[in-house]
C-alpha atoms as a PDB file:
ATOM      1  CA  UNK A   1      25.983  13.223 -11.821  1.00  0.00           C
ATOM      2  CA  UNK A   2      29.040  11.522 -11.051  1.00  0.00           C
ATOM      3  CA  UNK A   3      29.233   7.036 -11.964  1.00  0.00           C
ATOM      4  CA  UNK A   4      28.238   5.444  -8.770  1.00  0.00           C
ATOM      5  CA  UNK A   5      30.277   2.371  -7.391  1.00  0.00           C
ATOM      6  CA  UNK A   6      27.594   0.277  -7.043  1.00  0.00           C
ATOM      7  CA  UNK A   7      29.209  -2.380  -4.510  1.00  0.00           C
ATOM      8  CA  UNK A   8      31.011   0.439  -2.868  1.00  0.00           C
ATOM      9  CA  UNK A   9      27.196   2.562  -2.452  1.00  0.00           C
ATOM     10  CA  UNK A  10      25.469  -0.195  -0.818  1.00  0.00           C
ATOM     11  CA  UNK A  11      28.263  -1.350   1.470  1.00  0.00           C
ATOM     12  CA  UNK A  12      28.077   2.679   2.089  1.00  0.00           C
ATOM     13  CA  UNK A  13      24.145   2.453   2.047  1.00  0.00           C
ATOM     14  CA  UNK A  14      24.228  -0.486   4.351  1.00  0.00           C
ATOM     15  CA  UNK A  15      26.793   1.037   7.051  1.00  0.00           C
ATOM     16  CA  UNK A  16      24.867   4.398   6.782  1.00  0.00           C
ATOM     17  CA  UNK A  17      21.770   2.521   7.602  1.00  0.00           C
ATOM     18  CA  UNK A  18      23.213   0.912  10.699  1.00  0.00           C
ATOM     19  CA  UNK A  19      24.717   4.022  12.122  1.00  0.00           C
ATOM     20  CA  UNK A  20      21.270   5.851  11.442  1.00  0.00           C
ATOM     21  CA  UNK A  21      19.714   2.759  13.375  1.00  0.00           C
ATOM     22  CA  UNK A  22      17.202   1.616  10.720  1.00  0.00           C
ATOM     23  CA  UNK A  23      16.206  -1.707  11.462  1.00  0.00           C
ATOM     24  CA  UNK A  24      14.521  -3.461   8.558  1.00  0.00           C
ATOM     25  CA  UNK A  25      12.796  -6.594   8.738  1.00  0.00           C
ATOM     26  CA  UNK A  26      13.935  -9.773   6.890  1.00  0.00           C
ATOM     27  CA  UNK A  27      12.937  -9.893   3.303  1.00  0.00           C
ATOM     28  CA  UNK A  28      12.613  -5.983   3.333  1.00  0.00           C
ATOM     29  CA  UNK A  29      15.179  -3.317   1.167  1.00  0.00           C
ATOM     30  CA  UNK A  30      15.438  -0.138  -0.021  1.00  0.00           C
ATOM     31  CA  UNK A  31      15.166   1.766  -3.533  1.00  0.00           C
ATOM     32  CA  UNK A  32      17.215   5.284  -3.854  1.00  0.00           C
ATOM     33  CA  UNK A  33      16.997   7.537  -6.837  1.00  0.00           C
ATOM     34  CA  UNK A  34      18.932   9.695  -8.054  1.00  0.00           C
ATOM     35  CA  UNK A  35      16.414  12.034 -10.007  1.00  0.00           C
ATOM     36  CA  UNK A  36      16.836  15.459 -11.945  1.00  0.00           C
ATOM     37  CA  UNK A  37      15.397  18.422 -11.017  1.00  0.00           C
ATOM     38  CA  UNK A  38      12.377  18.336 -12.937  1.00  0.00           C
ATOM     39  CA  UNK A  39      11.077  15.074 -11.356  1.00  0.00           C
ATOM     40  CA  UNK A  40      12.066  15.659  -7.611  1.00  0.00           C
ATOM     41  CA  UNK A  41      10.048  19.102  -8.529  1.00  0.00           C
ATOM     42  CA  UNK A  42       7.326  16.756  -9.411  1.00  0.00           C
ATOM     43  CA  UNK A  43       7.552  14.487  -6.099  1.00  0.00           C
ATOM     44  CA  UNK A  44       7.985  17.548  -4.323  1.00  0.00           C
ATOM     45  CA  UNK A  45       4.514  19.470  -5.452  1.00  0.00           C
ATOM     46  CA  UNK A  46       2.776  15.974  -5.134  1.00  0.00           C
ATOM     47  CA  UNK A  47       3.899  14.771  -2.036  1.00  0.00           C
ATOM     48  CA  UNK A  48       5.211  17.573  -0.266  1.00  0.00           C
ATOM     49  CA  UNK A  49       3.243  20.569  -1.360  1.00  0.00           C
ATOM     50  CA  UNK A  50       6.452  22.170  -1.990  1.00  0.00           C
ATOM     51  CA  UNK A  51       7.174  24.433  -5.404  1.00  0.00           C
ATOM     52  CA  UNK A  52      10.672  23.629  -7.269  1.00  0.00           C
ATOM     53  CA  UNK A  53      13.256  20.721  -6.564  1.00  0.00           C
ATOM     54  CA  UNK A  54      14.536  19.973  -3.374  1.00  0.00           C
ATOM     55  CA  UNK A  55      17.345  17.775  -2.376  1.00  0.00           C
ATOM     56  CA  UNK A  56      16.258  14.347  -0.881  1.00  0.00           C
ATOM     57  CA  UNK A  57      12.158  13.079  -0.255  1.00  0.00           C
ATOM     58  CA  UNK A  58      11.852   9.930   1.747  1.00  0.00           C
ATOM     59  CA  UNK A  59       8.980   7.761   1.375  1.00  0.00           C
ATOM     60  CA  UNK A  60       8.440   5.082   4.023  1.00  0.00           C
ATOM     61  CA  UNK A  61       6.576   2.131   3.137  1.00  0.00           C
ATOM     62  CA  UNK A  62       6.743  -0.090   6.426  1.00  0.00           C
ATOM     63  CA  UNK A  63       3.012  -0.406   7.605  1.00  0.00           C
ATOM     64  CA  UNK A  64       1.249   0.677   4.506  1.00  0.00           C
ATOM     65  CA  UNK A  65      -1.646  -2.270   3.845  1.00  0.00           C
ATOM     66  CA  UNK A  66      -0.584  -2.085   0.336  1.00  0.00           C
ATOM     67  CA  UNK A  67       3.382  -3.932   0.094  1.00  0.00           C
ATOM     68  CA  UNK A  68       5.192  -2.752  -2.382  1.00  0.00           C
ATOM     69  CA  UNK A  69       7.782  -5.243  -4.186  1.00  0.00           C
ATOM     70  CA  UNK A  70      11.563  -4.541  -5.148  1.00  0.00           C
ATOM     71  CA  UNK A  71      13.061  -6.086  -8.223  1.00  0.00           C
ATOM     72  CA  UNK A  72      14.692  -8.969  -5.980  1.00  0.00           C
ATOM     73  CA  UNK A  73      11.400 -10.133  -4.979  1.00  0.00           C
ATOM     74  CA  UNK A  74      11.853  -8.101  -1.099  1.00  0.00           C
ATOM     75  CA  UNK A  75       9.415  -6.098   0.388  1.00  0.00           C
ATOM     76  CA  UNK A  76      10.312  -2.410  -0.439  1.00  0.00           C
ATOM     77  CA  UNK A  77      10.452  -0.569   3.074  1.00  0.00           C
ATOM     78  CA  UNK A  78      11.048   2.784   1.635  1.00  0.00           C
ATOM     79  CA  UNK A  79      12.160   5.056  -1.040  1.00  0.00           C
ATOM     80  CA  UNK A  80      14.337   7.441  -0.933  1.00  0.00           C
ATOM     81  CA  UNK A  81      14.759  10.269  -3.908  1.00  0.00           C
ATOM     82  CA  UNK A  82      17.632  12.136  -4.266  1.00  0.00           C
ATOM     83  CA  UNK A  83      18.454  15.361  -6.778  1.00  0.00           C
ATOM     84  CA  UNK A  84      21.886  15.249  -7.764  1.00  0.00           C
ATOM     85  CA  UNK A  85      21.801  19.028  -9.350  1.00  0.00           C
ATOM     86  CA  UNK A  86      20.586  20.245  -5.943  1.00  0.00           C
ATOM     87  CA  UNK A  87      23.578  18.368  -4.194  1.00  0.00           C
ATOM     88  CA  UNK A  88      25.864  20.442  -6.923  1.00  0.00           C
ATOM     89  CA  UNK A  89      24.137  23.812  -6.015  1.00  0.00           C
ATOM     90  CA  UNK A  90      24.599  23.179  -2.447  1.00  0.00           C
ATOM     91  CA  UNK A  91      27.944  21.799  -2.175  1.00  0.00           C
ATOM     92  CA  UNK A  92      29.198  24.642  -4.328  1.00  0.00           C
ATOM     93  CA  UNK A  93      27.446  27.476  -2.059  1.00  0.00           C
ATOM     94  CA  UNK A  94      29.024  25.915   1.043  1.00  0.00           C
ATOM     95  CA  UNK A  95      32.530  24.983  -0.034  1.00  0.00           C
ATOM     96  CA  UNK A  96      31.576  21.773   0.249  1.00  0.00           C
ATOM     97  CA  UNK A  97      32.550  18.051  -2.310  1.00  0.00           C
ATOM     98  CA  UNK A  98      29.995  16.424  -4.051  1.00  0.00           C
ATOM     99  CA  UNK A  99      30.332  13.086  -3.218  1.00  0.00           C
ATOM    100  CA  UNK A 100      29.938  13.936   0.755  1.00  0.00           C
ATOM    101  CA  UNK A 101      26.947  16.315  -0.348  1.00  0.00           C
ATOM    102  CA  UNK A 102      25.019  13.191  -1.870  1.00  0.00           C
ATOM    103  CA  UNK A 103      26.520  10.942   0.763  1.00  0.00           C
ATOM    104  CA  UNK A 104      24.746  13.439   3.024  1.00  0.00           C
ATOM    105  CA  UNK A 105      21.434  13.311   1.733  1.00  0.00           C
ATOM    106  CA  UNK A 106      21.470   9.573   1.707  1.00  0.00           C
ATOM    107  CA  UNK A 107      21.960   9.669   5.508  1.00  0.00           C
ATOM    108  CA  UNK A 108      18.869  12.053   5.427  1.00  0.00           C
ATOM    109  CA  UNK A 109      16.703   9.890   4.074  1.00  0.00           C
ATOM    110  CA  UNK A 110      17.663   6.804   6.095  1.00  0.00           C
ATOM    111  CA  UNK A 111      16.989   8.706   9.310  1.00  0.00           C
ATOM    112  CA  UNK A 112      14.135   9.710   7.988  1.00  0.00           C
ATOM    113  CA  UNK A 113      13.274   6.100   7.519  1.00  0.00           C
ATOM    114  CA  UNK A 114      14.524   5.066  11.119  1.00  0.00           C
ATOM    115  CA  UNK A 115      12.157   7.480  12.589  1.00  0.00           C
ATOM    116  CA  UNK A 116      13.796  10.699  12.786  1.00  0.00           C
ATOM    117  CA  UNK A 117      11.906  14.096  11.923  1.00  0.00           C
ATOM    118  CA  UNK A 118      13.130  17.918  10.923  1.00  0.00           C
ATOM    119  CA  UNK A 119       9.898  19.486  10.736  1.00  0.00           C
ATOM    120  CA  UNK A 120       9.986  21.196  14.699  1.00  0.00           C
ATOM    121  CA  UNK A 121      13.322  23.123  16.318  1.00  0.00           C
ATOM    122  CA  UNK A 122      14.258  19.976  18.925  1.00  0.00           C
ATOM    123  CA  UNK A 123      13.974  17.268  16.414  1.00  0.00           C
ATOM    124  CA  UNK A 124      15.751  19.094  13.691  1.00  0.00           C
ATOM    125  CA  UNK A 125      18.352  19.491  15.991  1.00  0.00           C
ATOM    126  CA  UNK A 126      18.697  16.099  17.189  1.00  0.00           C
ATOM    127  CA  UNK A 127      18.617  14.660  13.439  1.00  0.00           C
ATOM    128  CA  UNK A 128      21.587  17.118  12.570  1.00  0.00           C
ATOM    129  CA  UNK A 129      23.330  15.801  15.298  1.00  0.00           C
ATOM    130  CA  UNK A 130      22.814  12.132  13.949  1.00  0.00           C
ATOM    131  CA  UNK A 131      23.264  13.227  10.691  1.00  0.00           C
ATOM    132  CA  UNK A 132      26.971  14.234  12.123  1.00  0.00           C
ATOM    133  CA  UNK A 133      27.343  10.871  13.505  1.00  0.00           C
ATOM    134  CA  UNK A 134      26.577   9.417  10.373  1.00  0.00           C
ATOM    135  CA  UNK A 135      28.946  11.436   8.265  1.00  0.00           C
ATOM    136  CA  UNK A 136      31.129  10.449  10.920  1.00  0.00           C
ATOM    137  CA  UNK A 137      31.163   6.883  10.480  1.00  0.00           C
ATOM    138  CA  UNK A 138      31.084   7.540   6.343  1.00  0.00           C
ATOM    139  CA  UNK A 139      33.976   9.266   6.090  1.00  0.00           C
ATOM    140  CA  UNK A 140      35.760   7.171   8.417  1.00  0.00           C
ATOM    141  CA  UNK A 141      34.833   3.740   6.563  1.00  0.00           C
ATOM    142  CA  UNK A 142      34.735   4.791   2.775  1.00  0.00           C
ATOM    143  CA  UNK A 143      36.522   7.364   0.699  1.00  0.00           C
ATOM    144  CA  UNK A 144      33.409   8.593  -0.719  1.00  0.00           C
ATOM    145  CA  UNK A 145      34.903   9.849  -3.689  1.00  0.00           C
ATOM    146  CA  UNK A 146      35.043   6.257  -4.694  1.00  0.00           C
ATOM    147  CA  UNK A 147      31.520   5.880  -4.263  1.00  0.00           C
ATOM    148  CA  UNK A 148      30.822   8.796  -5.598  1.00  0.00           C
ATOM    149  CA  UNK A 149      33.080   9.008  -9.011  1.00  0.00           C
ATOM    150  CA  UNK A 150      33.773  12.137 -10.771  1.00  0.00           C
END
């Protein structure tokens, strides 16, 4: 797993978020994980019904009667996991970098969070397409190599 700029992830967190347009309510934020394989294989089973790691699970929290609470006292509006090995697999198998692979999933799950669905041909098309836009914007505002350090 590369180091993660931490300043330079949420201000990339925080853009991605506004080009996905998530809208989060005052007092709310976000958690991301970056999990091995053995625990997003765990989520994955649990949550998803799914066998084996995947790369990114979103959990959205806005709505539920029971509020969770973030370390800085805010109202947790979602989680989003993310498997680092998987990134590596994938972003090896399609010529692809790392850092724009992880980058990637992040984008996932916000658009996940800001209402977007791959589960059915039309939607899965239309998130790709935002998922584009995101990547986009990303690569256009940050070196994500910086946020992402080797």
């Amino acid at each position: 797993m590369p180091r993660i700029a931490s300043s330079a992830f949420r201000a990339m967190v925080r853009r991605a978020a506004e080009l996905a347009g998530l809208e989060l309510a005052p007092g709310q934020g976000l958690a991301i994980h970056f999990v091995g394989p053995t625990a997003m294989a765990g989520l994955n089973g649990r949550f998803v019904g799914h066998s084996g790691p995947t790369d990114v699970i979103t959990f959205d929290y806005r709505g539920d009667a029971d509020i969770f609470t973030g370390g800085a006292g805010e109202e947790l509006a979602g989680e989003i996991f993310v498997c680092p090995d998987v990134a590596r697999r994938e972003a090896l198998a399609r010529g692809l970098d790392l850092p724009g692979e992880l980058a990637l999933y992040v984008a996932h799950g916000l658009l996940h969070l800001a209402g977007e669905d791959d589960l059915e041909p039309a939607p899965r098309r239309r998130m790709r397409a935002k998922e584009r836009l995101v990547m986009n914007g990303l690569r256009r505002d940050f070196e994500l190599a910086a946020v992402f350090v080797a």
